[in-house]
N, C-alpha and C. Protein backbone atom coordinates (compact mmCIF):
# COMPACT_ATOMS: atom_id res chain seq x y z
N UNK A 1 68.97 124.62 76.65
CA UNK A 1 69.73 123.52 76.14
C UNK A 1 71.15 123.53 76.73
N UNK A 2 72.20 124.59 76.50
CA UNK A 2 72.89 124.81 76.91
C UNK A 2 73.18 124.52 78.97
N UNK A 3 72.43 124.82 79.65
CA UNK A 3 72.33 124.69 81.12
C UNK A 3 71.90 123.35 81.21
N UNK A 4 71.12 122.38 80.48
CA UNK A 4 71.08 120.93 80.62
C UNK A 4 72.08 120.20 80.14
N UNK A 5 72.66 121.07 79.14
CA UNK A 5 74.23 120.15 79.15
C UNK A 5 75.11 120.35 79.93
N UNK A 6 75.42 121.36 80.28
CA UNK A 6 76.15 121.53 81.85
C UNK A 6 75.68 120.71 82.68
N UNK A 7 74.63 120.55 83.41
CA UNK A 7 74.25 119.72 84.52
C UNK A 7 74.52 118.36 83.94
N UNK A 8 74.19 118.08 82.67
CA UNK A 8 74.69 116.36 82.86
C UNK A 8 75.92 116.16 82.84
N UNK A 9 76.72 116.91 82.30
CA UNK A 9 78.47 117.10 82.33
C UNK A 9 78.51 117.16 84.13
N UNK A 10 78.21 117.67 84.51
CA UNK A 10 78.48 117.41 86.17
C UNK A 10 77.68 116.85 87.08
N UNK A 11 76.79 115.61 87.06
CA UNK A 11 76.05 114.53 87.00
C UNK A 11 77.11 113.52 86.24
N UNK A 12 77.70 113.49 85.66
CA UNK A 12 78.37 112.67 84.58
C UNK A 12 79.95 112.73 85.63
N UNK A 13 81.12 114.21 85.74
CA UNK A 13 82.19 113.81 85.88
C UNK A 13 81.87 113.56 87.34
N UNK A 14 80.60 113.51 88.64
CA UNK A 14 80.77 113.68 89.87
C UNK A 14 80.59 111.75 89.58
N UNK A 15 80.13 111.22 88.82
CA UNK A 15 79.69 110.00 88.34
C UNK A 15 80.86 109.29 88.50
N UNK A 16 81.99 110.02 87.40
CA UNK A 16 83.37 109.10 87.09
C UNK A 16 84.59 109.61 88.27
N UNK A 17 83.81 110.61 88.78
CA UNK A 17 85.06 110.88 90.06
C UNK A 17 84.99 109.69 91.24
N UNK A 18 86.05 109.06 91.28
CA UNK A 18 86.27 107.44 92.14
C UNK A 18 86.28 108.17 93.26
N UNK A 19 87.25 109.07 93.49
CA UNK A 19 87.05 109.91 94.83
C UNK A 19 86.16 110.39 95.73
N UNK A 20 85.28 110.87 94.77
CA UNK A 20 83.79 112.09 95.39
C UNK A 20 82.86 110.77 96.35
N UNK A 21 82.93 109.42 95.80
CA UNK A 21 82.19 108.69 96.51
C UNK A 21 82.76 107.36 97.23
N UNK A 22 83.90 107.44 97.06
CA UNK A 22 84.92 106.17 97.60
C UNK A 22 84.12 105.60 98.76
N UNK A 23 83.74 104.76 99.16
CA UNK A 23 84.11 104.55 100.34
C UNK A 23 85.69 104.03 101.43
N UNK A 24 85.82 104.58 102.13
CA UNK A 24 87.03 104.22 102.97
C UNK A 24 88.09 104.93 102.67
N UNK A 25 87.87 105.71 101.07
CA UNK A 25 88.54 106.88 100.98
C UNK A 25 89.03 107.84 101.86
N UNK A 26 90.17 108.38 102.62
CA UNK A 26 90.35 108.98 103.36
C UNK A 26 91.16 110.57 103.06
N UNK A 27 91.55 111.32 103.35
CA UNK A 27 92.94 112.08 103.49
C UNK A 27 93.95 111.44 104.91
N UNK A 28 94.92 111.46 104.18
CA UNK A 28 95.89 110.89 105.16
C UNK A 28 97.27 111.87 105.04
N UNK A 29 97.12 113.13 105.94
CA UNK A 29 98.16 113.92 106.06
C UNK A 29 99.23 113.67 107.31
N UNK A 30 100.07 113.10 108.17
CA UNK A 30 100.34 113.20 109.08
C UNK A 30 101.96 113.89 109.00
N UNK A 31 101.88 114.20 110.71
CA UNK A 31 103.52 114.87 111.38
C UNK A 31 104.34 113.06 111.37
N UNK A 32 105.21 113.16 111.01
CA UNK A 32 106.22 111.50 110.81
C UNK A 32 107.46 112.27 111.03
N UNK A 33 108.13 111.11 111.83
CA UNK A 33 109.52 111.53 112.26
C UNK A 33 110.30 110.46 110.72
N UNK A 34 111.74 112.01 110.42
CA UNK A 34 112.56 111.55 109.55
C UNK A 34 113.98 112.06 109.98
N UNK A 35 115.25 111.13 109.41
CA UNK A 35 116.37 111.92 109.86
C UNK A 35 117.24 112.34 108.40
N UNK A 36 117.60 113.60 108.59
CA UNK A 36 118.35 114.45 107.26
C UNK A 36 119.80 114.72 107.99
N UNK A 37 120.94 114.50 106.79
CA UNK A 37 121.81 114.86 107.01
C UNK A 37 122.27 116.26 106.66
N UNK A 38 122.79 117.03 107.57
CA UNK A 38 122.89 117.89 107.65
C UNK A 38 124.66 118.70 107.02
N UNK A 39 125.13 119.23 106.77
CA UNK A 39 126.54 119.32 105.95
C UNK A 39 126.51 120.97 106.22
N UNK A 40 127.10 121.81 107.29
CA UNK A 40 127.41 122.83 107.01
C UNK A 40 128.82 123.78 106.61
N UNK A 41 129.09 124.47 105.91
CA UNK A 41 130.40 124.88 105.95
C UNK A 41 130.64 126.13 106.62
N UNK A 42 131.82 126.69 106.99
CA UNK A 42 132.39 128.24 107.45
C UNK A 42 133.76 128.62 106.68
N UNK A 43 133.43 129.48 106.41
CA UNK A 43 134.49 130.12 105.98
C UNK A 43 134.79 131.71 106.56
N UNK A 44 136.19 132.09 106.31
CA UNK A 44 136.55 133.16 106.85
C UNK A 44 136.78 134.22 105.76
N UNK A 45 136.44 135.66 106.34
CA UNK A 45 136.05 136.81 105.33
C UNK A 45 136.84 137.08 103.93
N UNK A 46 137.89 136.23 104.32
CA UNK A 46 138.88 136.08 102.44
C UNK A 46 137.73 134.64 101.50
N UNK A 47 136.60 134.43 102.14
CA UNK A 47 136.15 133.62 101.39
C UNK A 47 136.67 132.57 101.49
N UNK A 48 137.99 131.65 102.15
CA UNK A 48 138.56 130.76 102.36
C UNK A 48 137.79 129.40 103.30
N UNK A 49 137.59 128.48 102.83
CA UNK A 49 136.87 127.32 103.93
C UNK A 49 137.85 126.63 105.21
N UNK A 50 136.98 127.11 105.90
CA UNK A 50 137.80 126.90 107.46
C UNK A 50 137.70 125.45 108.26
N UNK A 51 136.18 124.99 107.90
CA UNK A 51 135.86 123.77 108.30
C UNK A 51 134.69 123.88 108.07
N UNK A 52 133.86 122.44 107.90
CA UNK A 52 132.69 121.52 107.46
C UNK A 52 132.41 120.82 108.67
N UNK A 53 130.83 121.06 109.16
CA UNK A 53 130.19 119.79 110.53
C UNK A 53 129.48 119.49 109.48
N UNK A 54 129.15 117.95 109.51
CA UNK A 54 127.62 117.77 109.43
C UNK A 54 127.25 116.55 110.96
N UNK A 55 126.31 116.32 110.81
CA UNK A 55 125.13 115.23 111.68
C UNK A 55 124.06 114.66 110.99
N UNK A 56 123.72 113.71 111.29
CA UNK A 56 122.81 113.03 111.02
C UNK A 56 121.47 113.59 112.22
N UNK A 57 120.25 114.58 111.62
CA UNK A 57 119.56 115.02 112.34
C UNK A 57 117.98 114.72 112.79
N UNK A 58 117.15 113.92 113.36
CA UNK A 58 115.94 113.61 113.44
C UNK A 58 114.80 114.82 113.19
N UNK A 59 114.33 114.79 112.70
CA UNK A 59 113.20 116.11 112.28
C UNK A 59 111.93 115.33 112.00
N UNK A 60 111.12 116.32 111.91
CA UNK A 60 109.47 115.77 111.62
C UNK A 60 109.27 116.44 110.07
N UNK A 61 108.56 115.68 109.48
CA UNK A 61 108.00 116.17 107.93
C UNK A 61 106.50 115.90 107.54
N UNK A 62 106.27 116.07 106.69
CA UNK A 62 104.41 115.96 106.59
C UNK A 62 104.85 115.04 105.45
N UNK A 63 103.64 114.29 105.10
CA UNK A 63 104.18 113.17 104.47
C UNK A 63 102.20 112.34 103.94
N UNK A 64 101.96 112.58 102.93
CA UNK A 64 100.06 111.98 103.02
C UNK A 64 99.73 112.38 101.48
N UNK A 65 98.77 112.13 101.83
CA UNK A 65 97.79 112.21 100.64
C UNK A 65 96.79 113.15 100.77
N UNK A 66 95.93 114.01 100.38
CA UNK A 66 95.01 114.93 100.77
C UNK A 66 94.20 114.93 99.07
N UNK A 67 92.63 115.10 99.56
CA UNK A 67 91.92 114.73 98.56
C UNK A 67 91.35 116.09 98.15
N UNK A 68 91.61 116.13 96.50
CA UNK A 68 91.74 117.47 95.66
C UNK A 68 90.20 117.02 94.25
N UNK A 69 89.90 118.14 94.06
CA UNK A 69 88.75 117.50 93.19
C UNK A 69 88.50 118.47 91.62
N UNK A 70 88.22 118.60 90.63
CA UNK A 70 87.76 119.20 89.63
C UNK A 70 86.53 119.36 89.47
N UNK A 71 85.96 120.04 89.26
CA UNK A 71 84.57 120.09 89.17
C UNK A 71 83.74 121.32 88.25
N UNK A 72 83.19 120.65 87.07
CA UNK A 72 82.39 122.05 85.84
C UNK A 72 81.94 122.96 86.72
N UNK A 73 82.03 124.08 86.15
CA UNK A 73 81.20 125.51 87.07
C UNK A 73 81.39 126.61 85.43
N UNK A 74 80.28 127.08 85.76
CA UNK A 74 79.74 128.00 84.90
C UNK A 74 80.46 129.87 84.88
N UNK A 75 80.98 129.89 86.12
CA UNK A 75 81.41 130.81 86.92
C UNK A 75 82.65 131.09 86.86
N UNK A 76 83.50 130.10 86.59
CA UNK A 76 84.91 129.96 85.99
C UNK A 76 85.68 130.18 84.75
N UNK A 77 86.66 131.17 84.49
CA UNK A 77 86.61 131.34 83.01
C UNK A 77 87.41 129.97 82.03
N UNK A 78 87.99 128.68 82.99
CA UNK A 78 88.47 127.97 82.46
C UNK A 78 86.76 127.24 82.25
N UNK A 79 85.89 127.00 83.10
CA UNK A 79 84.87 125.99 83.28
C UNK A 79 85.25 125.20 83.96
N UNK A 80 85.86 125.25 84.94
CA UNK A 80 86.13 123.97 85.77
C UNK A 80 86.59 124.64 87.34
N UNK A 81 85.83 124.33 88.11
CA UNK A 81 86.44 124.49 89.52
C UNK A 81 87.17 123.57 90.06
N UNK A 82 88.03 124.06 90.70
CA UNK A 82 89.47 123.35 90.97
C UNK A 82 89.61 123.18 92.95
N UNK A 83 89.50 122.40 93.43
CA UNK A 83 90.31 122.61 94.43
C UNK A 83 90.49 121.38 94.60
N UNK A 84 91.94 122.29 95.17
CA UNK A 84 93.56 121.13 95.05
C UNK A 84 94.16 121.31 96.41
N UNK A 85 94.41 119.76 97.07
CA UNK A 85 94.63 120.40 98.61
C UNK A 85 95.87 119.42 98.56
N UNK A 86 97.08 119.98 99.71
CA UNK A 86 98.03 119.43 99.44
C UNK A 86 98.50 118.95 101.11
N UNK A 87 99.18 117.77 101.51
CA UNK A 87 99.89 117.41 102.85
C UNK A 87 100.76 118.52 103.16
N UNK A 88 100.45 119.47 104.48
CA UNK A 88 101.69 120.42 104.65
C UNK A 88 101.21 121.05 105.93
N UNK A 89 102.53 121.58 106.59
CA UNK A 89 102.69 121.99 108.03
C UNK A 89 101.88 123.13 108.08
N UNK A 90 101.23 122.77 109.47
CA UNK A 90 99.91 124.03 109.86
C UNK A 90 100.83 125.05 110.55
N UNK A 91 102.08 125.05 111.18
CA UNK A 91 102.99 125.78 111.62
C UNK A 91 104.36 125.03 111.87
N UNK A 92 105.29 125.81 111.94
CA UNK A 92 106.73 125.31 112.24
C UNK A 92 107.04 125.64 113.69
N UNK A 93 107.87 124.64 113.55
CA UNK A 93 108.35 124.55 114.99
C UNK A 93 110.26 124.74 115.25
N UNK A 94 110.98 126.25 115.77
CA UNK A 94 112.60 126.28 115.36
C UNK A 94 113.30 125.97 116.76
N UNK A 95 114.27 125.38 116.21
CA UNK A 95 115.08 125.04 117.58
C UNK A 95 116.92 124.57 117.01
N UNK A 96 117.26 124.91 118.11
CA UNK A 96 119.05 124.64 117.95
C UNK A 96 119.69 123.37 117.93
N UNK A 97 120.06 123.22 116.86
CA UNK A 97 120.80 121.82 116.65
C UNK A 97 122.10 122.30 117.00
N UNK A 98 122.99 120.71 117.31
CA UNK A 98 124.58 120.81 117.51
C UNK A 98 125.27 119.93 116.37
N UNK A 99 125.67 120.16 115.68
CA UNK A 99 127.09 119.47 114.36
C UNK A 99 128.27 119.46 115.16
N UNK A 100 128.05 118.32 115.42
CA UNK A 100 129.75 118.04 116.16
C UNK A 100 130.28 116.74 115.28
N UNK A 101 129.99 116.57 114.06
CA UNK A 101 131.38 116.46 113.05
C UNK A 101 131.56 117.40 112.29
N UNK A 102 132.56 117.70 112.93
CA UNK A 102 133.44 118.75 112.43
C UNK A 102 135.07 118.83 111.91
N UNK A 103 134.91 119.07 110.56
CA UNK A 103 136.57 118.90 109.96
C UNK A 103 137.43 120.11 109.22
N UNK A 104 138.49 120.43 109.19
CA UNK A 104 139.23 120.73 108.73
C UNK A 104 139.46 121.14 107.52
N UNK A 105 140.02 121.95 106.65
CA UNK A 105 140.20 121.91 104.99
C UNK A 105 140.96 120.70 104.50
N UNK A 106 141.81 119.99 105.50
CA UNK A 106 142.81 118.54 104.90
C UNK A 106 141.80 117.61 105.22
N UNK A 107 140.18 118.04 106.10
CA UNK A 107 139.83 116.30 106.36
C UNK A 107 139.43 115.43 108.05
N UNK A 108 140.58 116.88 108.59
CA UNK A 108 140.79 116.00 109.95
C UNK A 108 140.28 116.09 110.91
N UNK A 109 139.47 115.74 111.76
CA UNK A 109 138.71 116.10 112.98
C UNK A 109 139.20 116.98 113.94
N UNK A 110 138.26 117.94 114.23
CA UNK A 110 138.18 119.03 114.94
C UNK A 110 137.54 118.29 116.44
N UNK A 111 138.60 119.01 117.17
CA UNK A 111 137.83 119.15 118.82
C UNK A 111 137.72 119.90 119.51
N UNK A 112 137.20 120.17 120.55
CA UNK A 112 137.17 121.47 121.34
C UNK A 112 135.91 122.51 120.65
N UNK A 113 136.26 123.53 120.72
CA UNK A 113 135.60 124.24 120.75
C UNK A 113 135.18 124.22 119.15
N UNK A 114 136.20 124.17 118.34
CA UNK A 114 136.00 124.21 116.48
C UNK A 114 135.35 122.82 116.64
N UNK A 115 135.15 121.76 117.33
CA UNK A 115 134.85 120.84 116.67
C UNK A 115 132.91 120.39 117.10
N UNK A 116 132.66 122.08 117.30
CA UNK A 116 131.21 121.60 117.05
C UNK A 116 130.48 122.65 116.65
N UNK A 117 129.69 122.78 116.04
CA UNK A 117 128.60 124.05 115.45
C UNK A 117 127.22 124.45 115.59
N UNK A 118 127.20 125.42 116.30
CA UNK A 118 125.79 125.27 116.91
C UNK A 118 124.51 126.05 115.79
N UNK A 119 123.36 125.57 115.08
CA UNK A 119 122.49 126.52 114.05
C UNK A 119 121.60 126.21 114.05
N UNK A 120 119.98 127.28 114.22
CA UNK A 120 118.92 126.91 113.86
C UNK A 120 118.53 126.17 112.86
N UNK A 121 117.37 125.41 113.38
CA UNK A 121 116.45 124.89 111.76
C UNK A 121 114.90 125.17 111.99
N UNK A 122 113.78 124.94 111.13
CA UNK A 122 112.24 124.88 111.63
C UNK A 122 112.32 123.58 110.96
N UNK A 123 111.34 122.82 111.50
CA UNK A 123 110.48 121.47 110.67
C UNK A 123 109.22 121.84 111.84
N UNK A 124 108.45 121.08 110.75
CA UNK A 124 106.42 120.71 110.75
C UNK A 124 106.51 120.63 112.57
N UNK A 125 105.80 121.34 112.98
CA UNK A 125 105.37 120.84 114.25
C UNK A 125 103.96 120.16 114.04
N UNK A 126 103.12 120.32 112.86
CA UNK A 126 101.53 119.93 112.92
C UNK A 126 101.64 119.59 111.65
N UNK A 127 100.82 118.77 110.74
CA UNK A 127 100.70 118.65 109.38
C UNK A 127 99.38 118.38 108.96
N UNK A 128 98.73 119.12 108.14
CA UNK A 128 97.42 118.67 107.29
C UNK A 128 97.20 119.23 106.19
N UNK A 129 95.96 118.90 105.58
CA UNK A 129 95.48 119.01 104.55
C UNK A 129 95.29 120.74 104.10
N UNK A 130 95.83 120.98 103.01
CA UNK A 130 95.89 122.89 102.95
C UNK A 130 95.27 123.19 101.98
N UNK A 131 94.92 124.22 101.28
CA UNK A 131 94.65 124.31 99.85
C UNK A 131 96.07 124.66 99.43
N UNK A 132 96.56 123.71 98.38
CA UNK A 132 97.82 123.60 97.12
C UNK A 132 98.27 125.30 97.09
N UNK A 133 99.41 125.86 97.17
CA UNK A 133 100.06 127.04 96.85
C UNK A 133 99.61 127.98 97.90
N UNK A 134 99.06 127.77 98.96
CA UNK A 134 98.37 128.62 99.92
C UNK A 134 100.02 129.14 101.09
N UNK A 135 100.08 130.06 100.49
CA UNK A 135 101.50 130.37 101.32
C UNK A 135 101.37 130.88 102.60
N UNK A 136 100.17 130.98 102.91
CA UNK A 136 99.97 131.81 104.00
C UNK A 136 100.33 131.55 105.52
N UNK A 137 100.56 130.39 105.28
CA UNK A 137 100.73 129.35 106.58
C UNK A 137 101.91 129.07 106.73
């Protein structure tokens, strides 16, 4: 009795899952270009602020939808198997940006040599579908 109510419980939620049978349903994870502003500060070893760059910087981000499902299982101590997949970078990609606005503690533009800052960043070189909390990547 018990094992025929299980099976119609999952006959039943694979029934009401819109997902499991969509048609045209897709995952849609992609690499998309975005631009972040960037704001760094320096200060000198009394802790004092010496000057602020920022830039306006073009980067890539992952950006989608990825299709995650619930599903009864007998095997599980909640009863429910879970997998949950999330839009996110298959690896990073680091490289050197330049901040050449660059100012002052009063405000005022820096030139020359103070008036630019050179610092790594990583963003998404690849983006897809992962399993949710999977840090491994």
């Amino acid at each position: 009795m018990w094992s025929l109510w299980i099976w119609a419980a999952a006959v039943a939620m694979v029934a009401m899952n819109p997902c499991a049978h969509a048609k045209g349903y897709r995952a849609e994870c992609e690499t998309l270009p975005s631009t972040v502003h960037v704001s760094k500060e320096e200060y000198d070893e009394a802790g004092r602020l010496l000057r602020t760059c920022e830039e306006d910087l073009a980067v890539n981000k992952c950006e989608g939808a990825c299709l995650s499902k619930v599903q009864p299982s007998v095997n599980t101590p909640s009863g429910f198997l879970k997998d949950c997949r999330c839009c996110r970078e298959t690896h990073l990609r680091s490289r050197e940006v330049i901040l050449t606005h660059c100012y002052d503690v009063d405000g005022n533009r820096l030139t020359g040599e103070k008036g630019q800052l050179s610092l790594k960043l990583s963003e998404p070189a690849d983006c897809q579908c992962a399993k949710c909390g999977d840090s491994t990547r």
